[in-house]
N, C-alpha and C. Protein backbone atom coordinates (compact mmCIF):
# COMPACT_ATOMS: atom_id res chain seq x y z
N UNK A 1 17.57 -1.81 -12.83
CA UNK A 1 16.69 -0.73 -12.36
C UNK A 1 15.91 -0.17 -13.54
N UNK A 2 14.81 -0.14 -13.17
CA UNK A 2 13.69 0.67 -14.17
C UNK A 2 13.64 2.24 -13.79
N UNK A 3 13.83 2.97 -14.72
CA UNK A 3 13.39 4.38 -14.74
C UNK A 3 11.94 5.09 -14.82
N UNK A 4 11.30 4.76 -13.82
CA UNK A 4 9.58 5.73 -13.67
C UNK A 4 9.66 6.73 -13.09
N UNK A 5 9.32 7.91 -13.77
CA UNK A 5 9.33 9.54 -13.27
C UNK A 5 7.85 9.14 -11.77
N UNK A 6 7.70 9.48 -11.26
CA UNK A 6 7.17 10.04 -9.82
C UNK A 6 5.64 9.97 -10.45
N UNK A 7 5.00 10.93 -11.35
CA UNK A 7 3.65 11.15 -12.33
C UNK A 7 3.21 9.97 -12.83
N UNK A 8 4.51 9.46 -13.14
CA UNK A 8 3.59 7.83 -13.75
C UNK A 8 3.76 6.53 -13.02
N UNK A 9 4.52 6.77 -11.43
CA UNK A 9 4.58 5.82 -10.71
C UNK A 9 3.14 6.24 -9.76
N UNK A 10 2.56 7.23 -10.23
CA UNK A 10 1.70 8.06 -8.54
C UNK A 10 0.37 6.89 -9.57
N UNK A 11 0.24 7.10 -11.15
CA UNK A 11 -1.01 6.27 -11.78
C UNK A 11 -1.08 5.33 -12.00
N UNK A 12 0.01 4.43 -11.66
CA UNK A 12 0.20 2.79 -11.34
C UNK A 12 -0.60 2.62 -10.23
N UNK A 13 -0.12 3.60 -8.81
CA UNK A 13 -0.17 3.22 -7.75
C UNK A 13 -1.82 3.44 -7.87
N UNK A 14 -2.32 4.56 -8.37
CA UNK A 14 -4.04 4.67 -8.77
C UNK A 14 -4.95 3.47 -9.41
N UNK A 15 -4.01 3.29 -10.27
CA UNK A 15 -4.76 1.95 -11.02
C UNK A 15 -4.73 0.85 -9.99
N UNK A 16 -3.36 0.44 -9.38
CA UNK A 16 -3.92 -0.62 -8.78
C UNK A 16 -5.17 -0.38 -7.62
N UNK A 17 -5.06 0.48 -7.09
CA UNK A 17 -6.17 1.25 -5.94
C UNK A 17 -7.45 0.93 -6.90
N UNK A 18 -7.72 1.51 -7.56
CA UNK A 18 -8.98 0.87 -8.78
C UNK A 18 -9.60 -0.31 -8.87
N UNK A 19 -8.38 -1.27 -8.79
CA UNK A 19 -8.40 -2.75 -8.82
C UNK A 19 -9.39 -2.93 -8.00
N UNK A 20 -9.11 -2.75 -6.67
CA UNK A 20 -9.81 -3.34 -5.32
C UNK A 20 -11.17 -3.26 -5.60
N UNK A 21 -12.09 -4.46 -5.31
CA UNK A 21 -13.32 -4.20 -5.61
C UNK A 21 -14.13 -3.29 -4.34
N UNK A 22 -15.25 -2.87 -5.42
CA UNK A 22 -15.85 -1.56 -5.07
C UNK A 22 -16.27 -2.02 -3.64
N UNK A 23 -16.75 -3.11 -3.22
CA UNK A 23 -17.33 -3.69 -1.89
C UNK A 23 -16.05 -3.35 -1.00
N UNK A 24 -15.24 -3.43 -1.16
CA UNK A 24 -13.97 -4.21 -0.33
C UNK A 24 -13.87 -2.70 -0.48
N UNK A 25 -13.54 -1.46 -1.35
CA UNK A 25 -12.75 -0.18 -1.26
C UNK A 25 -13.64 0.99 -0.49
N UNK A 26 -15.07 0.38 -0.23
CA UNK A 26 -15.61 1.33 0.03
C UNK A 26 -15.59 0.98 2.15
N UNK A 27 -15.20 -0.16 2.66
CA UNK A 27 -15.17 -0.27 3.57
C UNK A 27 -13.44 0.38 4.27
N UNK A 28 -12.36 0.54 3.28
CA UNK A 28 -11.42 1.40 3.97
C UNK A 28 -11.92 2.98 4.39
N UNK A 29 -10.78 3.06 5.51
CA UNK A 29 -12.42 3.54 6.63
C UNK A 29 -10.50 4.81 7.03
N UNK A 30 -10.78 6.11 6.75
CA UNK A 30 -10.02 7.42 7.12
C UNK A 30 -8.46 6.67 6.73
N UNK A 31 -7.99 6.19 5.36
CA UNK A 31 -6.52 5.72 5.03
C UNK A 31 -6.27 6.59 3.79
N UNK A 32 -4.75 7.29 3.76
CA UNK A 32 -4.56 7.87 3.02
C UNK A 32 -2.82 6.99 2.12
N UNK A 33 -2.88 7.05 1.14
CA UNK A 33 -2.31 6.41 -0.18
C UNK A 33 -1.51 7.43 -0.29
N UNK A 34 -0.17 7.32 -0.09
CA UNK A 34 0.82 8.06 -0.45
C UNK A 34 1.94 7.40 -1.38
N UNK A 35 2.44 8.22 -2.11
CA UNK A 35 3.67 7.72 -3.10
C UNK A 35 4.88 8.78 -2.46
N UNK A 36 5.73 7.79 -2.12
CA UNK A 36 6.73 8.48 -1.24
C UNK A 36 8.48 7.88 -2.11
N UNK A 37 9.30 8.72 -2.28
CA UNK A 37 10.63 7.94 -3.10
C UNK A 37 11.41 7.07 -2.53
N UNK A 38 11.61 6.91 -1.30
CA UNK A 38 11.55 5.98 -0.29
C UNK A 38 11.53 5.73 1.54
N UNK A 39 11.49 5.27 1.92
CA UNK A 39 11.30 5.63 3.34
C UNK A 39 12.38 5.27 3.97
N UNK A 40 12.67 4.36 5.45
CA UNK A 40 13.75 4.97 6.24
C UNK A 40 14.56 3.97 6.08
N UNK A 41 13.95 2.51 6.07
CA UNK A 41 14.66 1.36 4.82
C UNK A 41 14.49 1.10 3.78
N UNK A 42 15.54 1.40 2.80
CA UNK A 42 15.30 1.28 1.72
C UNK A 42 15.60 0.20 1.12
N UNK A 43 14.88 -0.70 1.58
CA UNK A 43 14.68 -2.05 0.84
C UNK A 43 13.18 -2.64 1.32
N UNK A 44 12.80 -1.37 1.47
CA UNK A 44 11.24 -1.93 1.97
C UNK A 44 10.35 -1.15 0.85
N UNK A 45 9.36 -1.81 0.27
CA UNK A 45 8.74 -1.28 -0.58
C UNK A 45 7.39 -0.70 -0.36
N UNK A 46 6.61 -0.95 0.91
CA UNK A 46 5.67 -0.37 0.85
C UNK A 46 5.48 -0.76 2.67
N UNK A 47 4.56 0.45 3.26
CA UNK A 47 4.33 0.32 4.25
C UNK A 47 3.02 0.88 5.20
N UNK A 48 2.27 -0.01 5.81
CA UNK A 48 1.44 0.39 6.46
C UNK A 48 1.60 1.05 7.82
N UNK A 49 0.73 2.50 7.92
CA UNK A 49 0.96 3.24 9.47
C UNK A 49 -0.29 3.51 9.97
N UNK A 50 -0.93 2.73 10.83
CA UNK A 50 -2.21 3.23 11.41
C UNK A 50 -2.73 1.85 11.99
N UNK A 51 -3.85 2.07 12.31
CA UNK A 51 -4.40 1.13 13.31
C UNK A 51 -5.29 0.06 12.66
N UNK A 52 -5.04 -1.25 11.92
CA UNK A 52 -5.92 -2.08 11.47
C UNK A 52 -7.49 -1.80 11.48
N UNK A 53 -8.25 -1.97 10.76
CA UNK A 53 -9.86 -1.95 11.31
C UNK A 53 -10.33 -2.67 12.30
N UNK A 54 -9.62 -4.15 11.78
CA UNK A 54 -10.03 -5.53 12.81
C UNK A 54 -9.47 -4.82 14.28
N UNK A 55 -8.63 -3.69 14.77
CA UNK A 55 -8.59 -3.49 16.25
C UNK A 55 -8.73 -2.23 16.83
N UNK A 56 -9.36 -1.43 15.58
CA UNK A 56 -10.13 0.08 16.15
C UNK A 56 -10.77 0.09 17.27
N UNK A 57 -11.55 -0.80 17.72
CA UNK A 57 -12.70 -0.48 18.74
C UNK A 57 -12.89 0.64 18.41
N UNK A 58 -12.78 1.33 19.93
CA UNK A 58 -13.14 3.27 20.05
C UNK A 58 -12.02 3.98 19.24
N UNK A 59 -12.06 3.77 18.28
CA UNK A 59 -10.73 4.42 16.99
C UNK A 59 -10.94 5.91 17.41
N UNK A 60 -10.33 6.99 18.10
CA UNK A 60 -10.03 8.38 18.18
C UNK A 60 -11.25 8.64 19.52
N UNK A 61 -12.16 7.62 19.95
CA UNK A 61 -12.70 7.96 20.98
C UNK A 61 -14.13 9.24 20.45
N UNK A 62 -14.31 9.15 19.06
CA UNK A 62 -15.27 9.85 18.63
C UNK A 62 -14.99 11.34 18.28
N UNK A 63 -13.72 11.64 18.24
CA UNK A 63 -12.49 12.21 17.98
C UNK A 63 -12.37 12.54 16.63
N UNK A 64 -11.94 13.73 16.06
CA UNK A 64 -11.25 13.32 15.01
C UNK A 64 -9.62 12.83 14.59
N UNK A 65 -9.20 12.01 14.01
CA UNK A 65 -8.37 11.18 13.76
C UNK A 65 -7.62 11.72 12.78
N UNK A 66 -6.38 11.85 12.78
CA UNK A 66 -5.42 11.84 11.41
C UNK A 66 -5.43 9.87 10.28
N UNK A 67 -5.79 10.48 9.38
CA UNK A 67 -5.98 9.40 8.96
C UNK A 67 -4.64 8.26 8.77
N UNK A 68 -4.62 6.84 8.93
CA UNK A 68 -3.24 5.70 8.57
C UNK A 68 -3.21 6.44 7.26
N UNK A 69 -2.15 6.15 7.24
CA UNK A 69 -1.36 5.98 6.14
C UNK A 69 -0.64 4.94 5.44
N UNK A 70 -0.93 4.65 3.68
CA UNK A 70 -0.07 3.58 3.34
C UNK A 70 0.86 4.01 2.13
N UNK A 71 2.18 3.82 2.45
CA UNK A 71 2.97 4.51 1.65
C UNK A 71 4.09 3.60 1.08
N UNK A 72 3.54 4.19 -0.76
CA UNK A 72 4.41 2.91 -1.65
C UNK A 72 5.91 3.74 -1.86
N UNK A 73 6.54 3.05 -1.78
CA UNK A 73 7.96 3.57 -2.10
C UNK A 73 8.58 3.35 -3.36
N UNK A 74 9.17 4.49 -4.26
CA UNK A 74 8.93 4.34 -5.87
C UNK A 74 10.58 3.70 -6.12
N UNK A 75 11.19 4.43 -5.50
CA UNK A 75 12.90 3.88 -5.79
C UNK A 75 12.98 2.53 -5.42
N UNK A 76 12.77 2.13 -4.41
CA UNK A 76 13.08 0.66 -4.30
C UNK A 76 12.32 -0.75 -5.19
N UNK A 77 10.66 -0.44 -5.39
CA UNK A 77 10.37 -0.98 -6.10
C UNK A 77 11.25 -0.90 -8.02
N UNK A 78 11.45 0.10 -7.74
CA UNK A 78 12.12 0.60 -9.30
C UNK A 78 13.35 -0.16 -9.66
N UNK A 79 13.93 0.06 -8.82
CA UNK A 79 15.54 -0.88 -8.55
C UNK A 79 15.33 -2.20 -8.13
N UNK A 80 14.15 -2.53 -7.82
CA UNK A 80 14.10 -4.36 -7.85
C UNK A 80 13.37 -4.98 -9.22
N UNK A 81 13.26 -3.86 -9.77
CA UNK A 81 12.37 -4.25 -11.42
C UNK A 81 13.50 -4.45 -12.64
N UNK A 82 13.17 -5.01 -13.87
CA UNK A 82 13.53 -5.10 -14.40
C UNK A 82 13.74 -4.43 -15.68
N UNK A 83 12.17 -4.69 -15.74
CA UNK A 83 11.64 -3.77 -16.68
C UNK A 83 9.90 -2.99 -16.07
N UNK A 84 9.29 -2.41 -17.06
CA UNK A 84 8.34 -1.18 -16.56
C UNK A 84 7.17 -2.45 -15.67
N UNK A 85 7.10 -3.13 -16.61
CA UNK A 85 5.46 -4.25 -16.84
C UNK A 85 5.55 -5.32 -15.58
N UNK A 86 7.18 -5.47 -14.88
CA UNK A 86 7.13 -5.84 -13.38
C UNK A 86 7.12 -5.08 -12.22
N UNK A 87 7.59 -3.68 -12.78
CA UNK A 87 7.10 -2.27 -11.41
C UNK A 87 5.43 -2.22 -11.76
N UNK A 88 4.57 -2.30 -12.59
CA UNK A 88 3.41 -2.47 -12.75
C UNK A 88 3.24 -3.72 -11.79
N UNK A 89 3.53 -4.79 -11.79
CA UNK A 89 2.66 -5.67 -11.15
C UNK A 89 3.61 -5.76 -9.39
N UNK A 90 4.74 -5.38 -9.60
CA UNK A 90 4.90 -4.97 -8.11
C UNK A 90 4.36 -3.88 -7.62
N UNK A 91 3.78 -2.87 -8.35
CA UNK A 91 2.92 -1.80 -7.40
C UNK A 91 1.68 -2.76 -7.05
N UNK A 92 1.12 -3.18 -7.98
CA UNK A 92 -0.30 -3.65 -7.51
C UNK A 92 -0.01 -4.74 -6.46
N UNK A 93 0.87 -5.92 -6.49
CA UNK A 93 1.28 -6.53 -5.36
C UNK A 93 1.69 -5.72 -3.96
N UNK A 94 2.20 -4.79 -3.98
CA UNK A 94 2.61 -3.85 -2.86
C UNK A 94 1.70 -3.23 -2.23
N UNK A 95 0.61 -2.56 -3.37
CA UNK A 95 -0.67 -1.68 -2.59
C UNK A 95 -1.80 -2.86 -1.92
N UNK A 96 -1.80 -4.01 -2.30
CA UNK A 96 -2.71 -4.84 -2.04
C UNK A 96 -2.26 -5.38 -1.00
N UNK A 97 -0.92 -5.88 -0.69
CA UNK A 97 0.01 -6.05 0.56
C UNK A 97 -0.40 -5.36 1.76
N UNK A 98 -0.27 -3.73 1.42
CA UNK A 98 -0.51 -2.71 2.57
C UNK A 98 -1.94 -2.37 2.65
N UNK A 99 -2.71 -2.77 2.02
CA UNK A 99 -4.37 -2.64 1.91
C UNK A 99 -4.35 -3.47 2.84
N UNK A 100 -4.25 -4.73 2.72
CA UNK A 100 -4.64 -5.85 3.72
C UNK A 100 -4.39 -5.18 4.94
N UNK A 101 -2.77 -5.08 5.17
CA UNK A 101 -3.11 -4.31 6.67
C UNK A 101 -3.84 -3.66 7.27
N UNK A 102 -4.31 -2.70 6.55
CA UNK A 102 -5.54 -1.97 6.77
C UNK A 102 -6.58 -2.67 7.11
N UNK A 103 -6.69 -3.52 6.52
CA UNK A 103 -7.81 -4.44 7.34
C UNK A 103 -7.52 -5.56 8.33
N UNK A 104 -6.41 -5.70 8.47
CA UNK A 104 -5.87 -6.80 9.20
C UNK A 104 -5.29 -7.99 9.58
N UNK A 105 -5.34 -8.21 7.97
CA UNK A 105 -4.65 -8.96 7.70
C UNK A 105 -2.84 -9.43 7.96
N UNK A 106 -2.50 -10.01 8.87
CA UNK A 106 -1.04 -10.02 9.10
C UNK A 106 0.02 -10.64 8.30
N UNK A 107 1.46 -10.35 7.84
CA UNK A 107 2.21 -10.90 6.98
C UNK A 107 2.52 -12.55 6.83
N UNK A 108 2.34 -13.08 8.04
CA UNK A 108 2.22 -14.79 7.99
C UNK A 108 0.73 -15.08 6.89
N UNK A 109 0.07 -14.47 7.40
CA UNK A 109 -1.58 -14.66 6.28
C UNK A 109 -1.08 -14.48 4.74
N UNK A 110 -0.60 -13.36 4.82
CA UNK A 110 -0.16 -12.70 3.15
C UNK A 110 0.52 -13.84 2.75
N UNK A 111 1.69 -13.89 3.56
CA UNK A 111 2.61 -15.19 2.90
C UNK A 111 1.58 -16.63 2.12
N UNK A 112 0.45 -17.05 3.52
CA UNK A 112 -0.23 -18.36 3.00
C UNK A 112 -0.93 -17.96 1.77
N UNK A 113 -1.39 -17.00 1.70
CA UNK A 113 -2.36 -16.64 0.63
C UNK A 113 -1.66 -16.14 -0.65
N UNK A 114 0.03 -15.90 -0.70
CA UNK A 114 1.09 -15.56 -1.81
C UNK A 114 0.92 -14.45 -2.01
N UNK A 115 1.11 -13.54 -1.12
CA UNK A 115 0.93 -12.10 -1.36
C UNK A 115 1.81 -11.15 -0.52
N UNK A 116 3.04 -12.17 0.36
CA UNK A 116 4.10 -11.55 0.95
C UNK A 116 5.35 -11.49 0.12
């Protein structure tokens, strides 16, 4: 297990968000990025909550909407690391994981493409 205080797991999780190119970041559409210590299984590291883009149609009916949510979980990634420089590249693998969902991408896809 790697030890990352909460402050410097929240600017991993920023940087990788950064990553995403500007084309691709500017089309996530009402999703909010949370850093959470873990959720209700804790052996799950990151998770998407909201409605894909690819199947919004009438998303809120013209409504306003509480925005999805994608939420990285800091303890479990922490405790599957070794050291700091693989919780670094498992955040960015994790946020890019739950990004896709957001667009629609499903976990059989992630898998073909090496990103499950």
């Amino acid at each position: 297990m790697v030890a990352v205080s909460r402050e410097r797991f929240e600017e991993l999780v920023a940087r990788a968000l950064d990553e995403i190119p500007d084309d691709l970041g500017e089309l996530m559409e009402n999703v909010a990025v949370l850093v959470e210590d873990e959720g209700e299984d804790s052996d799950v590291w990151g998770l998407y909550d909201g409605v894909p883009l690819t199947e919004r149609g009438d998303y809120g009916g013209g409504e306003m909407v509480l925005p999805d949510r994608i939420y990285i979980y800091r303890l479990p990634i922490c405790q599957g690391c070794g050291t700091e420089a693989e919780v670094v590249e498992e955040v960015r693998v994790t946020v890019i994981h739950e990004v896709a969902h957001h667009f629609g991408i499903d976990d059989d896809r992630l898998d073909e493409l090496g990103w499950a």
